[in-house]
PDB file of N, CA and C in Angstrom:
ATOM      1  N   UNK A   1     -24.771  -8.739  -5.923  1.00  0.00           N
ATOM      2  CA  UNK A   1     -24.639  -9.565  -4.752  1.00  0.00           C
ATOM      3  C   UNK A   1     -23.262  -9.412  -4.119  1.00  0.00           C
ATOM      4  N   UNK A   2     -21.968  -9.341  -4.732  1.00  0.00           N
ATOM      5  CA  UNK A   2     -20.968  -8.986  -4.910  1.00  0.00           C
ATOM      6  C   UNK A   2     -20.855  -7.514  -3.234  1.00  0.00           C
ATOM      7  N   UNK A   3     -21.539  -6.730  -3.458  1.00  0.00           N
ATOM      8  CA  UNK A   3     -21.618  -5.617  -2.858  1.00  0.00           C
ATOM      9  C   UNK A   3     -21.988  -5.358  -1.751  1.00  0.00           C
ATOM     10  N   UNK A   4     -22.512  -6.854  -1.748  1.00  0.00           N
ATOM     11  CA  UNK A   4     -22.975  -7.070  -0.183  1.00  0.00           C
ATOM     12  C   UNK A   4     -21.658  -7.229   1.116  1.00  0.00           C
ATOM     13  N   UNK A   5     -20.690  -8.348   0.475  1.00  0.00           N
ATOM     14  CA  UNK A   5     -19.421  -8.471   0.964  1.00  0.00           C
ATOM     15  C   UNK A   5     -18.601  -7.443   1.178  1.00  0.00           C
ATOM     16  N   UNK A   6     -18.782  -6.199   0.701  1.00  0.00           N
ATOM     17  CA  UNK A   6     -17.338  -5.408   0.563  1.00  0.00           C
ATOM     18  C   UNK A   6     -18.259  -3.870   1.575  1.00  0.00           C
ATOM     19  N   UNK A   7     -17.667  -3.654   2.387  1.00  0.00           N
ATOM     20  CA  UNK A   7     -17.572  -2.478   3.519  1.00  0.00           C
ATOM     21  C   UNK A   7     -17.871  -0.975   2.662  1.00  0.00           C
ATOM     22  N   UNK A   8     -18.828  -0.111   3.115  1.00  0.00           N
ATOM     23  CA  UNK A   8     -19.086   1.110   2.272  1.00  0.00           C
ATOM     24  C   UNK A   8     -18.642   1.745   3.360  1.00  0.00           C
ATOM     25  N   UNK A   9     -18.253   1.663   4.256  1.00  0.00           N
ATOM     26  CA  UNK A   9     -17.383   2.927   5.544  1.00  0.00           C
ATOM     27  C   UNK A   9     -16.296   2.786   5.364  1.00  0.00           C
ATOM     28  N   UNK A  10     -15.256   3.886   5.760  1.00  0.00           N
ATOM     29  CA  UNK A  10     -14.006   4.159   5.370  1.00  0.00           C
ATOM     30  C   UNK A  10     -13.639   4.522   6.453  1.00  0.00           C
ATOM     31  N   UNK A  11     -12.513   3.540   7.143  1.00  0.00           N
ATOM     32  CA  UNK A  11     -12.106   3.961   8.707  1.00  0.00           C
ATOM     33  C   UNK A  11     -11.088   4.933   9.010  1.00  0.00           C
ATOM     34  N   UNK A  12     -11.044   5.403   9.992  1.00  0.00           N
ATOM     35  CA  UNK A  12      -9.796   6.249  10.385  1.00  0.00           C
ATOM     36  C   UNK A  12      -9.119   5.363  11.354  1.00  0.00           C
ATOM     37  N   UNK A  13      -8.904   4.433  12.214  1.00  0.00           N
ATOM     38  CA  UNK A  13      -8.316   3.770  12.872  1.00  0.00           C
ATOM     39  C   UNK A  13      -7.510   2.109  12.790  1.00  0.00           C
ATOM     40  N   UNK A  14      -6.636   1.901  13.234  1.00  0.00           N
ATOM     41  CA  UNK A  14      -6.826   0.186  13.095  1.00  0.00           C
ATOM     42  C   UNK A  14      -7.637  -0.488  13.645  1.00  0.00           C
ATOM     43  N   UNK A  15      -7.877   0.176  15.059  1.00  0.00           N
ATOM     44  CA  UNK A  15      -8.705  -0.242  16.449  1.00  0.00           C
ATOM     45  C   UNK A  15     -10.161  -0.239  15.625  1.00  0.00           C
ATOM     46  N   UNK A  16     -10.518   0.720  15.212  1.00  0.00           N
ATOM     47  CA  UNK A  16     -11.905   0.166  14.378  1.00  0.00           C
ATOM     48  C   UNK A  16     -11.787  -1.087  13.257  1.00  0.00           C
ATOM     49  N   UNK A  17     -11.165  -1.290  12.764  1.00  0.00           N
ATOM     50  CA  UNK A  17     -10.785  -2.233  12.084  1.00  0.00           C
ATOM     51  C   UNK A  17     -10.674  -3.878  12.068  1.00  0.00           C
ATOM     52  N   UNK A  18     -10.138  -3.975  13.365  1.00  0.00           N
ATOM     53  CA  UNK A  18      -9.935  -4.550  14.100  1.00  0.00           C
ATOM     54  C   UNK A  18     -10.973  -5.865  14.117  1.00  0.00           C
ATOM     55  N   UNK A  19     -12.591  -4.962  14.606  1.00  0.00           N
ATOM     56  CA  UNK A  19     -13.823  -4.988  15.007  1.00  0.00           C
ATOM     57  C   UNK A  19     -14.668  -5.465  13.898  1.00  0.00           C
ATOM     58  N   UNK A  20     -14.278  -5.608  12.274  1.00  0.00           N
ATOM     59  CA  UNK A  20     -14.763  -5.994  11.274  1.00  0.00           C
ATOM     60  C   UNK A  20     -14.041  -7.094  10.402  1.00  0.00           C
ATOM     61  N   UNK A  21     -14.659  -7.895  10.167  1.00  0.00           N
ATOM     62  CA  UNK A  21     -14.290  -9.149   9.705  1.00  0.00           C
ATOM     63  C   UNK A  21     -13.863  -8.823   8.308  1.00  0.00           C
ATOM     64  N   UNK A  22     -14.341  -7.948   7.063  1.00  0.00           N
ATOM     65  CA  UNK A  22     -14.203  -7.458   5.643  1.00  0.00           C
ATOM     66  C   UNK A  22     -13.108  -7.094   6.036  1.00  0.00           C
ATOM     67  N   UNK A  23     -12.608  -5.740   6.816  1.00  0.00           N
ATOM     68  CA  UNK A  23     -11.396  -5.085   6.464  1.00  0.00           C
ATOM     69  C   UNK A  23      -9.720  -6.002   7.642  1.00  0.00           C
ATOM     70  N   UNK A  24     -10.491  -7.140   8.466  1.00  0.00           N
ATOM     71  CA  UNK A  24      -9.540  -7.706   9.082  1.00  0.00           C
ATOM     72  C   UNK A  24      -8.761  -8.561   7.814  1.00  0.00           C
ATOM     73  N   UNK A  25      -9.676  -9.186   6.978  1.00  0.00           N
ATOM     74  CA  UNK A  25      -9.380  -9.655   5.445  1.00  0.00           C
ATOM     75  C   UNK A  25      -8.932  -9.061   4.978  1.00  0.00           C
ATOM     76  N   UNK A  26      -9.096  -7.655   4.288  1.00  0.00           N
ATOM     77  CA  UNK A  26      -8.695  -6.664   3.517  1.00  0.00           C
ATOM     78  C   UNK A  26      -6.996  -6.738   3.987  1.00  0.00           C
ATOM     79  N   UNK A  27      -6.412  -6.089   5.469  1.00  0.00           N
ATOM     80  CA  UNK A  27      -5.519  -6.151   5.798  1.00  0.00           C
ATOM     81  C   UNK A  27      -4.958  -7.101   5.708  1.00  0.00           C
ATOM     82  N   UNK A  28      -5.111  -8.070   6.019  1.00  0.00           N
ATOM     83  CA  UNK A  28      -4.332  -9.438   5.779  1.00  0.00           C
ATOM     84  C   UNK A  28      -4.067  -9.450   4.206  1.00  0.00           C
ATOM     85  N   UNK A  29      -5.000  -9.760   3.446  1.00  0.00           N
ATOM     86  CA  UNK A  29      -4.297  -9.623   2.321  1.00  0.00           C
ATOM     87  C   UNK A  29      -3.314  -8.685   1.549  1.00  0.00           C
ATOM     88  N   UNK A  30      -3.375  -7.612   2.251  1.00  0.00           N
ATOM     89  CA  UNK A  30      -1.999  -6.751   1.584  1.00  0.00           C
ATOM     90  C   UNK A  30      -1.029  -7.089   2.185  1.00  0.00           C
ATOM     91  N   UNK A  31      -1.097  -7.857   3.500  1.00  0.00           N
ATOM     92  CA  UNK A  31       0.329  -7.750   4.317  1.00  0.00           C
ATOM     93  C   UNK A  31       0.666  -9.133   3.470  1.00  0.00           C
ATOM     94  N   UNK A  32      -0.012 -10.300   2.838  1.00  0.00           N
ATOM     95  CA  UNK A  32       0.289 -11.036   2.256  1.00  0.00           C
ATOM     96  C   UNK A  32       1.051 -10.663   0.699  1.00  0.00           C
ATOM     97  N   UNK A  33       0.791  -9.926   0.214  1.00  0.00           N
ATOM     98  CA  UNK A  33       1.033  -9.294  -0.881  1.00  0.00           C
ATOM     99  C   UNK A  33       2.389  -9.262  -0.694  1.00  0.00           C
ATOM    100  N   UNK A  34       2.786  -7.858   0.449  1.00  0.00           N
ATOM    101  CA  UNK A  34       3.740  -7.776   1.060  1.00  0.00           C
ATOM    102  C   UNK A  34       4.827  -9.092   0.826  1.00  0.00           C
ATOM    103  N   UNK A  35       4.653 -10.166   1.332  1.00  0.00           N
ATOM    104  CA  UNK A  35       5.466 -11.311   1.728  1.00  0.00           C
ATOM    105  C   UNK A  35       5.703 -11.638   0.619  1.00  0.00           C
ATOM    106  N   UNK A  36       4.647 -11.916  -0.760  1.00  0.00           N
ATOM    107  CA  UNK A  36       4.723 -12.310  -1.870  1.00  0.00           C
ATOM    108  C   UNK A  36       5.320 -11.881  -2.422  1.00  0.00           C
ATOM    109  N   UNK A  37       5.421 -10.329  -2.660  1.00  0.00           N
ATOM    110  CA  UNK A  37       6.342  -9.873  -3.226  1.00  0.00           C
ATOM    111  C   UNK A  37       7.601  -9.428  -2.821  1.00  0.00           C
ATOM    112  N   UNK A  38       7.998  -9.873  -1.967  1.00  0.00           N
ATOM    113  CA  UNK A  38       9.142  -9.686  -1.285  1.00  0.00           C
ATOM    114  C   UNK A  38       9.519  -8.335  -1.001  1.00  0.00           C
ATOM    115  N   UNK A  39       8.892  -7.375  -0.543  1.00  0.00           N
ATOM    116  CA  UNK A  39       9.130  -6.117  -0.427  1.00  0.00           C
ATOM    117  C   UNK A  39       9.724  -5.280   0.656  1.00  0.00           C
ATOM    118  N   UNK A  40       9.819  -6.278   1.783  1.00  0.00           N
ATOM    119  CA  UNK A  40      10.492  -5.700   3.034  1.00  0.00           C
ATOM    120  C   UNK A  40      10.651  -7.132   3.891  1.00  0.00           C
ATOM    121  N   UNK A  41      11.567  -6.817   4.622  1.00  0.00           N
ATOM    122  CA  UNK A  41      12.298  -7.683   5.461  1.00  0.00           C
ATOM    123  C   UNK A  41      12.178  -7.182   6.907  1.00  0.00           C
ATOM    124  N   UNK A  42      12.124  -8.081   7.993  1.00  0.00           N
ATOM    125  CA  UNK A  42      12.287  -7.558   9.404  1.00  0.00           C
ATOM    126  C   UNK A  42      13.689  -7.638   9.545  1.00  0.00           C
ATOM    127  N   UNK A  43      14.016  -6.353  10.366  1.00  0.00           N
ATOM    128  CA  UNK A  43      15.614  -6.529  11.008  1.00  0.00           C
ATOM    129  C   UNK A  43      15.534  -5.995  12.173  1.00  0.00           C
ATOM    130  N   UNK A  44      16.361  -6.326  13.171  1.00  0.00           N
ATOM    131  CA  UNK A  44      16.319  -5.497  14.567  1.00  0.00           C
ATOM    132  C   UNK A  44      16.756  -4.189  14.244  1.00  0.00           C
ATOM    133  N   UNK A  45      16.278  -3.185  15.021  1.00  0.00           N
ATOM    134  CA  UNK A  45      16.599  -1.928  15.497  1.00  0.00           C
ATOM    135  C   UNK A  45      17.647  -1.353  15.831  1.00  0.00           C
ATOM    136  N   UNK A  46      18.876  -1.432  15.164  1.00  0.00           N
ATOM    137  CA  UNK A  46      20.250  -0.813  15.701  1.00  0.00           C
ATOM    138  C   UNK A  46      20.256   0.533  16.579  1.00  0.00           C
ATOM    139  N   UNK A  47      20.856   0.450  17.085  1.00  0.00           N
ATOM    140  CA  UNK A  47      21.289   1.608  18.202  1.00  0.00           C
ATOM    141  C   UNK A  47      22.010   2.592  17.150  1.00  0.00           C
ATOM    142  N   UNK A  48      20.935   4.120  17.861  1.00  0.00           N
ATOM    143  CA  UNK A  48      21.428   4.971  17.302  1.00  0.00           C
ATOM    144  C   UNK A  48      20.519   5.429  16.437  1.00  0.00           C
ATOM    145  N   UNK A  49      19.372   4.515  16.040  1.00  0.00           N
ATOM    146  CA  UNK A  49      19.118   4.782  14.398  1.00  0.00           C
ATOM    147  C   UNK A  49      17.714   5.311  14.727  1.00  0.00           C
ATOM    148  N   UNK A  50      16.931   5.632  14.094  1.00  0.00           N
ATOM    149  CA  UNK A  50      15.682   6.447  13.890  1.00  0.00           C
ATOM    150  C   UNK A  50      14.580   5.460  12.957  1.00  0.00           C
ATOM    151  N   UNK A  51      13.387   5.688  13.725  1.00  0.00           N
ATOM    152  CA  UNK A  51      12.573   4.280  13.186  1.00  0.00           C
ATOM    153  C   UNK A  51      11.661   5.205  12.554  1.00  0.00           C
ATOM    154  N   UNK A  52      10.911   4.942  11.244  1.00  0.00           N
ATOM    155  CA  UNK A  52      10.002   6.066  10.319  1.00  0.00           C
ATOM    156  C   UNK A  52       8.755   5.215  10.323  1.00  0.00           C
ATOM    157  N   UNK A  53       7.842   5.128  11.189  1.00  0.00           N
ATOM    158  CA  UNK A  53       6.662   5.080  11.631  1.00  0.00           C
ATOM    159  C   UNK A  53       5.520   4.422  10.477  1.00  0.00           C
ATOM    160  N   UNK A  54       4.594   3.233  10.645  1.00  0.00           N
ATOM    161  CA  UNK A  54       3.483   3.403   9.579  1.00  0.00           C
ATOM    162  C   UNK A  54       1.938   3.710   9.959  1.00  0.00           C
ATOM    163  N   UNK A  55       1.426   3.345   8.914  1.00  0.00           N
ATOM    164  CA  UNK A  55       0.111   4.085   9.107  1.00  0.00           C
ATOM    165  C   UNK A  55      -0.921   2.804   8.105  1.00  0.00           C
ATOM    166  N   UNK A  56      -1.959   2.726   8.619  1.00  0.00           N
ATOM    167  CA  UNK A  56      -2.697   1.818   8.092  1.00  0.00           C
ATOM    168  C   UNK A  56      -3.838   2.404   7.628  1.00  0.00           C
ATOM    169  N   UNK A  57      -4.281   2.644   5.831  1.00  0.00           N
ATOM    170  CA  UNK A  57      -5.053   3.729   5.062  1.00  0.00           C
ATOM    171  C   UNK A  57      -6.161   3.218   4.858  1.00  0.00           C
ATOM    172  N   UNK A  58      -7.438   3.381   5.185  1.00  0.00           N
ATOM    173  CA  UNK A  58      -8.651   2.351   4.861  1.00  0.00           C
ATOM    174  C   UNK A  58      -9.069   3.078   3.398  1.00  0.00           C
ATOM    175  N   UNK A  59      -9.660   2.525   2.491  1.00  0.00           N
ATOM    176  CA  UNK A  59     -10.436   3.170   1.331  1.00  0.00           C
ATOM    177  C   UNK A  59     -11.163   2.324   0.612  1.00  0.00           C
ATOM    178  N   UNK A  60     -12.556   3.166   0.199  1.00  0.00           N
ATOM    179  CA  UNK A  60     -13.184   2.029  -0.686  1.00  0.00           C
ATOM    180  C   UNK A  60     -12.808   2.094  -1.710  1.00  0.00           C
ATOM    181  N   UNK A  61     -12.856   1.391  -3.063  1.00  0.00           N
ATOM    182  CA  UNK A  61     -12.579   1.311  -4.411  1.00  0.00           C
ATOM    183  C   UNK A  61     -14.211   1.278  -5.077  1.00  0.00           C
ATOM    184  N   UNK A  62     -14.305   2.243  -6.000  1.00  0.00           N
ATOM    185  CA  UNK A  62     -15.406   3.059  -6.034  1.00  0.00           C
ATOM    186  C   UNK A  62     -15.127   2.580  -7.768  1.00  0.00           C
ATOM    187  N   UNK A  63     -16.547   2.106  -8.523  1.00  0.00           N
ATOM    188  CA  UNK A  63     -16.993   1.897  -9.883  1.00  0.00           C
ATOM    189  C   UNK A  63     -17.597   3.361 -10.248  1.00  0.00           C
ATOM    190  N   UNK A  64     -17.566   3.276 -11.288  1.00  0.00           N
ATOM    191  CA  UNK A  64     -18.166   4.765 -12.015  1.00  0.00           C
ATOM    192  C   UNK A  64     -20.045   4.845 -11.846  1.00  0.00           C
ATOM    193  N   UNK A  65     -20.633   4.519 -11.493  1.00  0.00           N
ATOM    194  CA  UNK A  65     -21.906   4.510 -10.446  1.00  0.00           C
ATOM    195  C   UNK A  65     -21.870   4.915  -9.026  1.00  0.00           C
ATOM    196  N   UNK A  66     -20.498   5.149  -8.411  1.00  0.00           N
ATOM    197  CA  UNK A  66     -20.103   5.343  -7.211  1.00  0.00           C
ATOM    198  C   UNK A  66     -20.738   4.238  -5.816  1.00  0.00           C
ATOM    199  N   UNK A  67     -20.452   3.301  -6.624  1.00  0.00           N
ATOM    200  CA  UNK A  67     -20.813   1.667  -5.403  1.00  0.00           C
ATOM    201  C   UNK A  67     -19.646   1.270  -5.089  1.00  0.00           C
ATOM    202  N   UNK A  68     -19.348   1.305  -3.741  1.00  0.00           N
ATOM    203  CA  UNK A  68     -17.911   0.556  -3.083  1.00  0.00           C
ATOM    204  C   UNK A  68     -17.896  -1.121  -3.708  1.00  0.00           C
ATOM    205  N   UNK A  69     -16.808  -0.870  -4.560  1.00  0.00           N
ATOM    206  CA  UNK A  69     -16.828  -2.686  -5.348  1.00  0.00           C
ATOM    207  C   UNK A  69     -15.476  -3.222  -4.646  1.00  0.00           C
ATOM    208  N   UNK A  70     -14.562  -2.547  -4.281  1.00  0.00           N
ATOM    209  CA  UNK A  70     -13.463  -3.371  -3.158  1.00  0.00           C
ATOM    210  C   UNK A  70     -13.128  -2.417  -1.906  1.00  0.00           C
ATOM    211  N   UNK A  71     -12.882  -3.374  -1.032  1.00  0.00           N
ATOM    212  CA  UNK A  71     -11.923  -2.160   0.191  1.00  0.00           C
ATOM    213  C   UNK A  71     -10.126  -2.565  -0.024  1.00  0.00           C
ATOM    214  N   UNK A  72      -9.820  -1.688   0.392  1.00  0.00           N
ATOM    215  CA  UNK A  72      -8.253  -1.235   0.353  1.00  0.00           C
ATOM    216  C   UNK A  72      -7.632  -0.836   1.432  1.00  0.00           C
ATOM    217  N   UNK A  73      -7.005  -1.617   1.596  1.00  0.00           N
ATOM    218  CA  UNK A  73      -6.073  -1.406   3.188  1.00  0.00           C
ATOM    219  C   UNK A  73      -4.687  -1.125   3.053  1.00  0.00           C
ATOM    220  N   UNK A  74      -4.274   0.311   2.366  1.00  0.00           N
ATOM    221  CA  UNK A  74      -3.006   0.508   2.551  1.00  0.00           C
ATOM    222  C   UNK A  74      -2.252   0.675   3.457  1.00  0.00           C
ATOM    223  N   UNK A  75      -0.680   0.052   3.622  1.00  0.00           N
ATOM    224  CA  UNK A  75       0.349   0.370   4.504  1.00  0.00           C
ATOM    225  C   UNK A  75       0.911   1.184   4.332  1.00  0.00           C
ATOM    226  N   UNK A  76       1.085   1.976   4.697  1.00  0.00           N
ATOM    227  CA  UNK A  76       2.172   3.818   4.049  1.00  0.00           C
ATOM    228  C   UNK A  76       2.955   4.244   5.270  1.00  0.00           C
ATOM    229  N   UNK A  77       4.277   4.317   4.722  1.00  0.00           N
ATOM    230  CA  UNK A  77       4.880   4.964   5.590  1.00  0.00           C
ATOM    231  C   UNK A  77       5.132   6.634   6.002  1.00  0.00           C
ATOM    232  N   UNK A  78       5.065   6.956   7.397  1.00  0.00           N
ATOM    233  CA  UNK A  78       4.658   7.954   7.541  1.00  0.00           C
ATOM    234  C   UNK A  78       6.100   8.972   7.211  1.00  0.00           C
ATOM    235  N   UNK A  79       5.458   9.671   5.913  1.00  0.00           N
ATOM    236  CA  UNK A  79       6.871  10.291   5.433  1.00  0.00           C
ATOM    237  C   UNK A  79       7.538  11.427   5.913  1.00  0.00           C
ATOM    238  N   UNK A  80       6.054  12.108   7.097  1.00  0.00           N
ATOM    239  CA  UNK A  80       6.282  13.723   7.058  1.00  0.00           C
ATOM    240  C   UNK A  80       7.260  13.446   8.491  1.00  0.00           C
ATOM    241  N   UNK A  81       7.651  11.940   9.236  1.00  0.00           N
ATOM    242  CA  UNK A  81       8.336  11.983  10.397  1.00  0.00           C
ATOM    243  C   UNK A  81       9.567  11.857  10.081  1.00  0.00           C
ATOM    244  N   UNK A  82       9.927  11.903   8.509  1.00  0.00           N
ATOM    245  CA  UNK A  82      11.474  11.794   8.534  1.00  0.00           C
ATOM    246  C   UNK A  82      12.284  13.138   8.417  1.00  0.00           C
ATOM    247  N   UNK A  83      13.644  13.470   8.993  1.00  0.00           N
ATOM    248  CA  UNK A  83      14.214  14.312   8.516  1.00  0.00           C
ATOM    249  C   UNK A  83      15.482  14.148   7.858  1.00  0.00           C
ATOM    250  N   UNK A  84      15.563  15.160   6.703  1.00  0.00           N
ATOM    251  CA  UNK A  84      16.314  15.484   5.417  1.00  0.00           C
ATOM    252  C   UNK A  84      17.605  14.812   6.102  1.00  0.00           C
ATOM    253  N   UNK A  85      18.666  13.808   5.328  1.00  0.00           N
ATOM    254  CA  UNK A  85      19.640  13.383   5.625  1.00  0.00           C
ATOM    255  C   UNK A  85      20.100  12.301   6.438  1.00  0.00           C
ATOM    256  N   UNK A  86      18.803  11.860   7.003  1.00  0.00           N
ATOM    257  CA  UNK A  86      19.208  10.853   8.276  1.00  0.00           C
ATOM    258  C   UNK A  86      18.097   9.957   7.513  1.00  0.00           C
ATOM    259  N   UNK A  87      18.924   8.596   6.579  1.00  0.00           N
ATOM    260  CA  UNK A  87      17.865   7.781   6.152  1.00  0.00           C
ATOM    261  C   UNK A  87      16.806   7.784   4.787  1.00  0.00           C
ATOM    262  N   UNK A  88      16.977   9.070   4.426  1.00  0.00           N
ATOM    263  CA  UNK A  88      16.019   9.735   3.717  1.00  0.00           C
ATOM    264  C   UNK A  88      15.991   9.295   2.245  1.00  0.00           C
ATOM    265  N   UNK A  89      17.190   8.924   1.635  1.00  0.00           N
ATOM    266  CA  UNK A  89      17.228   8.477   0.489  1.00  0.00           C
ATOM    267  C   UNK A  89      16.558   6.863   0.800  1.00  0.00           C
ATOM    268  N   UNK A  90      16.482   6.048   1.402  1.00  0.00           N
ATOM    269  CA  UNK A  90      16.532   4.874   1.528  1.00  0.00           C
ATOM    270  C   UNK A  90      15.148   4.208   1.242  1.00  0.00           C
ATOM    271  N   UNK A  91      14.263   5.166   1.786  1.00  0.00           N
ATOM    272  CA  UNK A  91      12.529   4.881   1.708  1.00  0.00           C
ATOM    273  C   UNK A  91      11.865   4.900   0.190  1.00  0.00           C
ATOM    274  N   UNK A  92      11.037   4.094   0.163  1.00  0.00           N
ATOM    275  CA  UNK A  92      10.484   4.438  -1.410  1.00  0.00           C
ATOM    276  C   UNK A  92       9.180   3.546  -1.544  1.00  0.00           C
ATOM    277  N   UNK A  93       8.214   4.111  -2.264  1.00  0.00           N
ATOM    278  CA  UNK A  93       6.749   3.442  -2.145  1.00  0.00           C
ATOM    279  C   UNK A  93       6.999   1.670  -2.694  1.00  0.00           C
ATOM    280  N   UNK A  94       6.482   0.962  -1.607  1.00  0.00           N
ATOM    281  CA  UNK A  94       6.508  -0.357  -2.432  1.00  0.00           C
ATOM    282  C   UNK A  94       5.604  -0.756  -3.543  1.00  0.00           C
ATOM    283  N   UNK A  95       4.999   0.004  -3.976  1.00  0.00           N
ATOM    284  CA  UNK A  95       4.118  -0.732  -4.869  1.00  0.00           C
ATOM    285  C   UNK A  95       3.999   0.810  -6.154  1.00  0.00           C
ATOM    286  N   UNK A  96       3.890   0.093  -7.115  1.00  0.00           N
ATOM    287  CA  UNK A  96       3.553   1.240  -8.689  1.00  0.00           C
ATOM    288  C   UNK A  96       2.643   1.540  -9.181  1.00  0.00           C
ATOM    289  N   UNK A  97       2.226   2.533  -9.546  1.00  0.00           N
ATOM    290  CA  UNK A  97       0.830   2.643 -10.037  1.00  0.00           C
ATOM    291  C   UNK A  97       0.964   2.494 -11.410  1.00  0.00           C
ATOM    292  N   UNK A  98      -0.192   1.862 -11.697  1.00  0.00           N
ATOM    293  CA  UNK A  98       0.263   1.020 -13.137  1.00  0.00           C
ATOM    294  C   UNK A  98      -0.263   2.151 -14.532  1.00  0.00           C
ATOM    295  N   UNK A  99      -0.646   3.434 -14.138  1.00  0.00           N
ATOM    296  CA  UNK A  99      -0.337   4.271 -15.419  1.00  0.00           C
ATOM    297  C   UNK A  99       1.414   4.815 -15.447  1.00  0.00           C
ATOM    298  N   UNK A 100       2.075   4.719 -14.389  1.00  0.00           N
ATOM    299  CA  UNK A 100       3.612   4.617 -14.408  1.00  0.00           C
ATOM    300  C   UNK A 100       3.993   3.316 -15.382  1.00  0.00           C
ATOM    301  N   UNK A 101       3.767   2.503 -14.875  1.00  0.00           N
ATOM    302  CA  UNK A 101       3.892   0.958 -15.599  1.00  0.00           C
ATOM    303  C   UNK A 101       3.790   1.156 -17.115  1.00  0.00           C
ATOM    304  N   UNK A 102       2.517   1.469 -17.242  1.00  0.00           N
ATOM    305  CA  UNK A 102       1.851   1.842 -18.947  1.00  0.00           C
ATOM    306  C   UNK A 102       3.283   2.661 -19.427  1.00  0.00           C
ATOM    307  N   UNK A 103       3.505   3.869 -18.795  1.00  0.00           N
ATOM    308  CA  UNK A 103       4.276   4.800 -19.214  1.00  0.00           C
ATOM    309  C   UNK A 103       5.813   4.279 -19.567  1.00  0.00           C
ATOM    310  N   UNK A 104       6.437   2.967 -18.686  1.00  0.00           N
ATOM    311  CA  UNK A 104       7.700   2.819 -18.637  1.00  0.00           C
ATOM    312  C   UNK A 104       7.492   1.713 -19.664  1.00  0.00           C
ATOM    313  N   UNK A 105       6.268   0.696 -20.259  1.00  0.00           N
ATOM    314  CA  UNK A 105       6.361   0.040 -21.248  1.00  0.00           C
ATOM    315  C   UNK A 105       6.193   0.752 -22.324  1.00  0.00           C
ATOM    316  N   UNK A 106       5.233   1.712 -22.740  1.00  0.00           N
ATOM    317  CA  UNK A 106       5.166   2.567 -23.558  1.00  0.00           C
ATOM    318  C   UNK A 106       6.842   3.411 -24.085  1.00  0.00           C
ATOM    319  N   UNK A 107       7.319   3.771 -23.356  1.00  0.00           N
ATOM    320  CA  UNK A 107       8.982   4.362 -23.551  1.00  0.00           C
ATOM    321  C   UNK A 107       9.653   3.299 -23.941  1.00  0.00           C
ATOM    322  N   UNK A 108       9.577   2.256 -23.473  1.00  0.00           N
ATOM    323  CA  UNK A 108      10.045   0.369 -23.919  1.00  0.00           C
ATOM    324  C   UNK A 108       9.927   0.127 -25.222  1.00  0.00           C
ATOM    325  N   UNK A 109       8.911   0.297 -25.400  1.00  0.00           N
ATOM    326  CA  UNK A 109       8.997  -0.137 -26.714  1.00  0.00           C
ATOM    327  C   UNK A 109       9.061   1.215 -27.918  1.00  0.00           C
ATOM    328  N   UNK A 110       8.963   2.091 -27.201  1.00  0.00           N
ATOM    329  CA  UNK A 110       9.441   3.276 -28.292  1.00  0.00           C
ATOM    330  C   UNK A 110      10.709   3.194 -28.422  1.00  0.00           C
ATOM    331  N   UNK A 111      11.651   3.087 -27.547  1.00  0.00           N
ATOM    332  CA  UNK A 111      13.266   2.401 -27.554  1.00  0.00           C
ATOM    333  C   UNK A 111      13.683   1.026 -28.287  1.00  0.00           C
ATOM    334  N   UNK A 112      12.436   0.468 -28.238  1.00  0.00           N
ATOM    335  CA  UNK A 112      13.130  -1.166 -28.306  1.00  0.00           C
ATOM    336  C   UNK A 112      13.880  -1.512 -27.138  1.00  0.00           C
ATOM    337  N   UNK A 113      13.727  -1.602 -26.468  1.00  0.00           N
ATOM    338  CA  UNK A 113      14.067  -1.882 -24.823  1.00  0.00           C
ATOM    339  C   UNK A 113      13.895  -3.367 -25.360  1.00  0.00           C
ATOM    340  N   UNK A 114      14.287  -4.552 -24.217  1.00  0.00           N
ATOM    341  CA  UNK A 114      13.782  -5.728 -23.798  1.00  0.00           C
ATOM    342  C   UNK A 114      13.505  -5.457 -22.513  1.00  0.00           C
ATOM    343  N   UNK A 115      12.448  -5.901 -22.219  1.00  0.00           N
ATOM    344  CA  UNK A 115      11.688  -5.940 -20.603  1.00  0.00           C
ATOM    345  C   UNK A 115      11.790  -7.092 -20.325  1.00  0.00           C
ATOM    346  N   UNK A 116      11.949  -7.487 -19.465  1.00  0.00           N
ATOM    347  CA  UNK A 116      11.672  -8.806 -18.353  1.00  0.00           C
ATOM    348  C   UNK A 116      11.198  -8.544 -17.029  1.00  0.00           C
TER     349      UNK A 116
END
């Protein structure tokens, strides 16, 4: 029943997006995420400076039966508009993929690390 709620098309646009009530949700909740986790801040636009563009990623989240069980509305910044030296160190994915995670607790406790 579950499957009924969640979108089996995968958009290329926002403007399509827009137009559907599932992925207007979908989006909202990552930009909430966003806020929750404190991951970026608005600041004005200084003069001079170079703005690195985003992009809004539609995708379904697919069970091993291949049934769309969530949609996914990533924010990604568009990386291929930056150039080498102007800014470039500064950008970095906000969010981890959690076999990284596995990997940096796994090394944790092979060290005896304390994590918090």
């Amino acid at each position: 029943m579950f499957n009924s709620f969640v979108s089996k098309v995968e958009l290329k646009t926002v403007n399509s997006a827009l137009d559907r009530s599932d992925w207007v949700q979908t989006m909202q909740d990552e930009l909430n995420e966003f806020e929750r986790n404190k991951v970026w801040r608005i600041i004005p636009t200084l003069k001079d400076t170079s703005v690195v563009g985003l992009k809004q990623v539609f995708r379904n989240m697919m069970d091993k039966e291949g049934n769309a069980i969530r949609n996914k509305a990533g924010l990604v910044v568009k990386g291929y508009c930056q150039e080498e030296g102007i800014d470039y160190e500064k950008t970095f994915a906000p969010v981890a993929k959690l076999e990284f995670v596995r990997i940096f607790l796994a090394y944790a406790a092979h060290k005896s690390f304390e994590v918090y």
